[in-house]
Protein backbone atom coordinates (compact mmCIF):
# COMPACT_ATOMS: atom_id res chain seq x y z
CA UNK A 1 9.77 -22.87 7.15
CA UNK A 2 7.11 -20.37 6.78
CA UNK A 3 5.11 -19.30 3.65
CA UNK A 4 5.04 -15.69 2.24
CA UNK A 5 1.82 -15.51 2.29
CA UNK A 6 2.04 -16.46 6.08
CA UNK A 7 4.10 -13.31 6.71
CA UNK A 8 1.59 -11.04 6.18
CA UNK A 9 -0.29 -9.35 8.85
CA UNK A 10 -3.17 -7.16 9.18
CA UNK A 11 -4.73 -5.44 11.35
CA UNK A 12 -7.86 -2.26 11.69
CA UNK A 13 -5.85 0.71 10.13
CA UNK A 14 -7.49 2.84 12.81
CA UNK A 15 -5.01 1.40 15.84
CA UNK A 16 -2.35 0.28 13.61
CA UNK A 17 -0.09 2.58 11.71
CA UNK A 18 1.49 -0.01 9.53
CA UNK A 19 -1.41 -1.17 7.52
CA UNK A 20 -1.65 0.21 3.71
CA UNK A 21 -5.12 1.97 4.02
CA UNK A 22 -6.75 1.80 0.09
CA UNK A 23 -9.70 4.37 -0.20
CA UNK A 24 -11.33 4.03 -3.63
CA UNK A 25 -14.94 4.36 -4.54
CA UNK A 26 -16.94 0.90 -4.16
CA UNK A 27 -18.97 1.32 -7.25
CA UNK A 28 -16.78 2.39 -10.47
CA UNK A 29 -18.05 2.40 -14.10
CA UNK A 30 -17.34 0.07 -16.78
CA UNK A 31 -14.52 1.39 -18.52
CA UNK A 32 -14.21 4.81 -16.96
CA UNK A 33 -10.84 5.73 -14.90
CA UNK A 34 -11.05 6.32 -11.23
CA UNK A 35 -8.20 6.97 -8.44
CA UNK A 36 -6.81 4.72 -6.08
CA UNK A 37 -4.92 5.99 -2.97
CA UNK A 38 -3.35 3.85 -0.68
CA UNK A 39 -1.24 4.84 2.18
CA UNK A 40 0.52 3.94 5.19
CA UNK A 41 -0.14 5.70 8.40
CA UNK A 42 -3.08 7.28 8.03
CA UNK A 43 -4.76 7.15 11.63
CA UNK A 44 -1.06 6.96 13.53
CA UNK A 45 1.45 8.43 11.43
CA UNK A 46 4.12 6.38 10.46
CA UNK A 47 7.83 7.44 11.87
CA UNK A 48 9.55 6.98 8.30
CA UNK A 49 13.12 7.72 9.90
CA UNK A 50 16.37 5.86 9.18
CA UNK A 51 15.99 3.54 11.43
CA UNK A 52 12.48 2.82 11.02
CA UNK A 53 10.19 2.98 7.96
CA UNK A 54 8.11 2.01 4.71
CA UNK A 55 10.28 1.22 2.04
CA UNK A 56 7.58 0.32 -0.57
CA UNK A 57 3.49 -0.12 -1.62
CA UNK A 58 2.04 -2.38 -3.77
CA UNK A 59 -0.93 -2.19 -5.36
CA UNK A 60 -3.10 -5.44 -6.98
CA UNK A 61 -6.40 -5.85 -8.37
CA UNK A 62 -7.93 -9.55 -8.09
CA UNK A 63 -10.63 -9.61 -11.30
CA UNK A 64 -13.51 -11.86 -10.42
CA UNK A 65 -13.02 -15.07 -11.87
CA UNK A 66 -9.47 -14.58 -12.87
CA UNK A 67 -6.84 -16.47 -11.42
CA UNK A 68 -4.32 -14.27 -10.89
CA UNK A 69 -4.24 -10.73 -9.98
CA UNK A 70 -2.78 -7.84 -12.14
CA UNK A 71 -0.19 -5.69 -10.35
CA UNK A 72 -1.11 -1.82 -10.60
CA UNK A 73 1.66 -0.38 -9.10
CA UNK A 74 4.54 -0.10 -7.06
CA UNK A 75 6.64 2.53 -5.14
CA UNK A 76 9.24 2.30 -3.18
CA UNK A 77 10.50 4.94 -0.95
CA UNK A 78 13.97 6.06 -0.71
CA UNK A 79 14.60 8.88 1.28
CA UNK A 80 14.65 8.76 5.06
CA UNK A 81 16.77 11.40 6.42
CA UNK A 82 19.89 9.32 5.81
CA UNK A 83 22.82 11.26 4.62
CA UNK A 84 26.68 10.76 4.72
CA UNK A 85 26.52 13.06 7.95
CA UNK A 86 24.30 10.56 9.71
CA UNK A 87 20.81 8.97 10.27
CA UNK A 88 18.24 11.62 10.46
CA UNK A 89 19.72 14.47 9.26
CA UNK A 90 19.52 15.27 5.70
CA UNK A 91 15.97 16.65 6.60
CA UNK A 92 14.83 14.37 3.11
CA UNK A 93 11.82 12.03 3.93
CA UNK A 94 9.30 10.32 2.18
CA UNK A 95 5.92 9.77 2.63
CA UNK A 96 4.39 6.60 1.92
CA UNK A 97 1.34 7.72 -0.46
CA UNK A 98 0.66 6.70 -3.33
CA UNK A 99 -2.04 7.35 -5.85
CA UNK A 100 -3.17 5.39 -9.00
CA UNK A 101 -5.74 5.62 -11.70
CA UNK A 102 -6.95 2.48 -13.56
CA UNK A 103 -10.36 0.93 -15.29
CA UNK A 104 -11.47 -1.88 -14.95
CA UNK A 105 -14.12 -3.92 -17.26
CA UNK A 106 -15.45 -6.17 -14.06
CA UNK A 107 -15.41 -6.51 -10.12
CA UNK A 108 -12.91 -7.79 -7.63
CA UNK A 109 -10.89 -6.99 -4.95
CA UNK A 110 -7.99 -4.58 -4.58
CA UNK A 111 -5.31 -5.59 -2.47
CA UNK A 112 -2.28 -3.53 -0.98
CA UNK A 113 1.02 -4.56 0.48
CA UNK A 114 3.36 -2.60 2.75
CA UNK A 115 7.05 -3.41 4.00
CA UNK A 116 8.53 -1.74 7.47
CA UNK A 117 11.92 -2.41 7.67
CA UNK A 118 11.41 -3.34 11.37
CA UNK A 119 7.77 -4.94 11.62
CA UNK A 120 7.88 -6.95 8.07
CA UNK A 121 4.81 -7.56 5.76
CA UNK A 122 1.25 -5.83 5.74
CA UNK A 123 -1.65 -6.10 3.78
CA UNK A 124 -5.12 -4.77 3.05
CA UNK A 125 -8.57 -5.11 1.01
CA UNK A 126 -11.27 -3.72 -0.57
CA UNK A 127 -13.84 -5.05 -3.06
CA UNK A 128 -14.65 -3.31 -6.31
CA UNK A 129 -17.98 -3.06 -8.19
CA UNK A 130 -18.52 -2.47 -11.72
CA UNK A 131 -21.32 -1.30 -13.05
């Protein structure tokens, strides 16, 4: 049986429009609030129908020398044109941005996770100085 953490792919966000894409500065300040925005479908837009799209993002940060990381956020999107008239035609969508706004007192890594209801698990990184 395969591992969860098996399940995730990844892949350059450029030719693949089902990797979360995290832009955030790579040099923050000690203690001072910046943005995170992480997204799905940046380069190749994502379809986000009934039948196929994002249901959620997840947003960690990996301290260095922590164990653990500390989940930022999470979204999950509801709203894909489903209605009791049929897929695709409430005209409702969602789109799979989200933006968050944290401090943090040392460096590490940022990771994002993605679920398509048809092509399973994705995942992405960045690293995060602190000055």
């Amino acid at each position: 049986m395969a591992e969860l953490g098996n399940l995730f792919q990844s892949a350059d966000w450029k030719a693949e429009k089902h990797v979360p894409v995290i832009e955030a500065p790579e040099k923050v300040v000690k203690g001072e609030f910046f943005t995170i925005k992480v997204m799905v479908g940046k380069e190749i837009p994502h379809p986000n129908t009934t039948a196929h799209h994002i249901r959620w993002i997840a947003l960690y940060f990996l301290a260095e020398g922590e164990k653990f990381p500390y989940e930022l956020a999470r979204c999950e999107f509801n709203a894909h044109g489903e209605s009791t008239q049929g897929a695709d035609t409430s005209g409702v969508y969602t789109d799979p941005k989200v933006s968050v706004t944290i401090k943090a007192a040392k460096p590490g890594k940022l990771f994002a996770a993605s679920l398509c209801n048809i092509h399973g698990l994705w995942q992405s990184f960045q690293e995060i100085a602190v000055t």
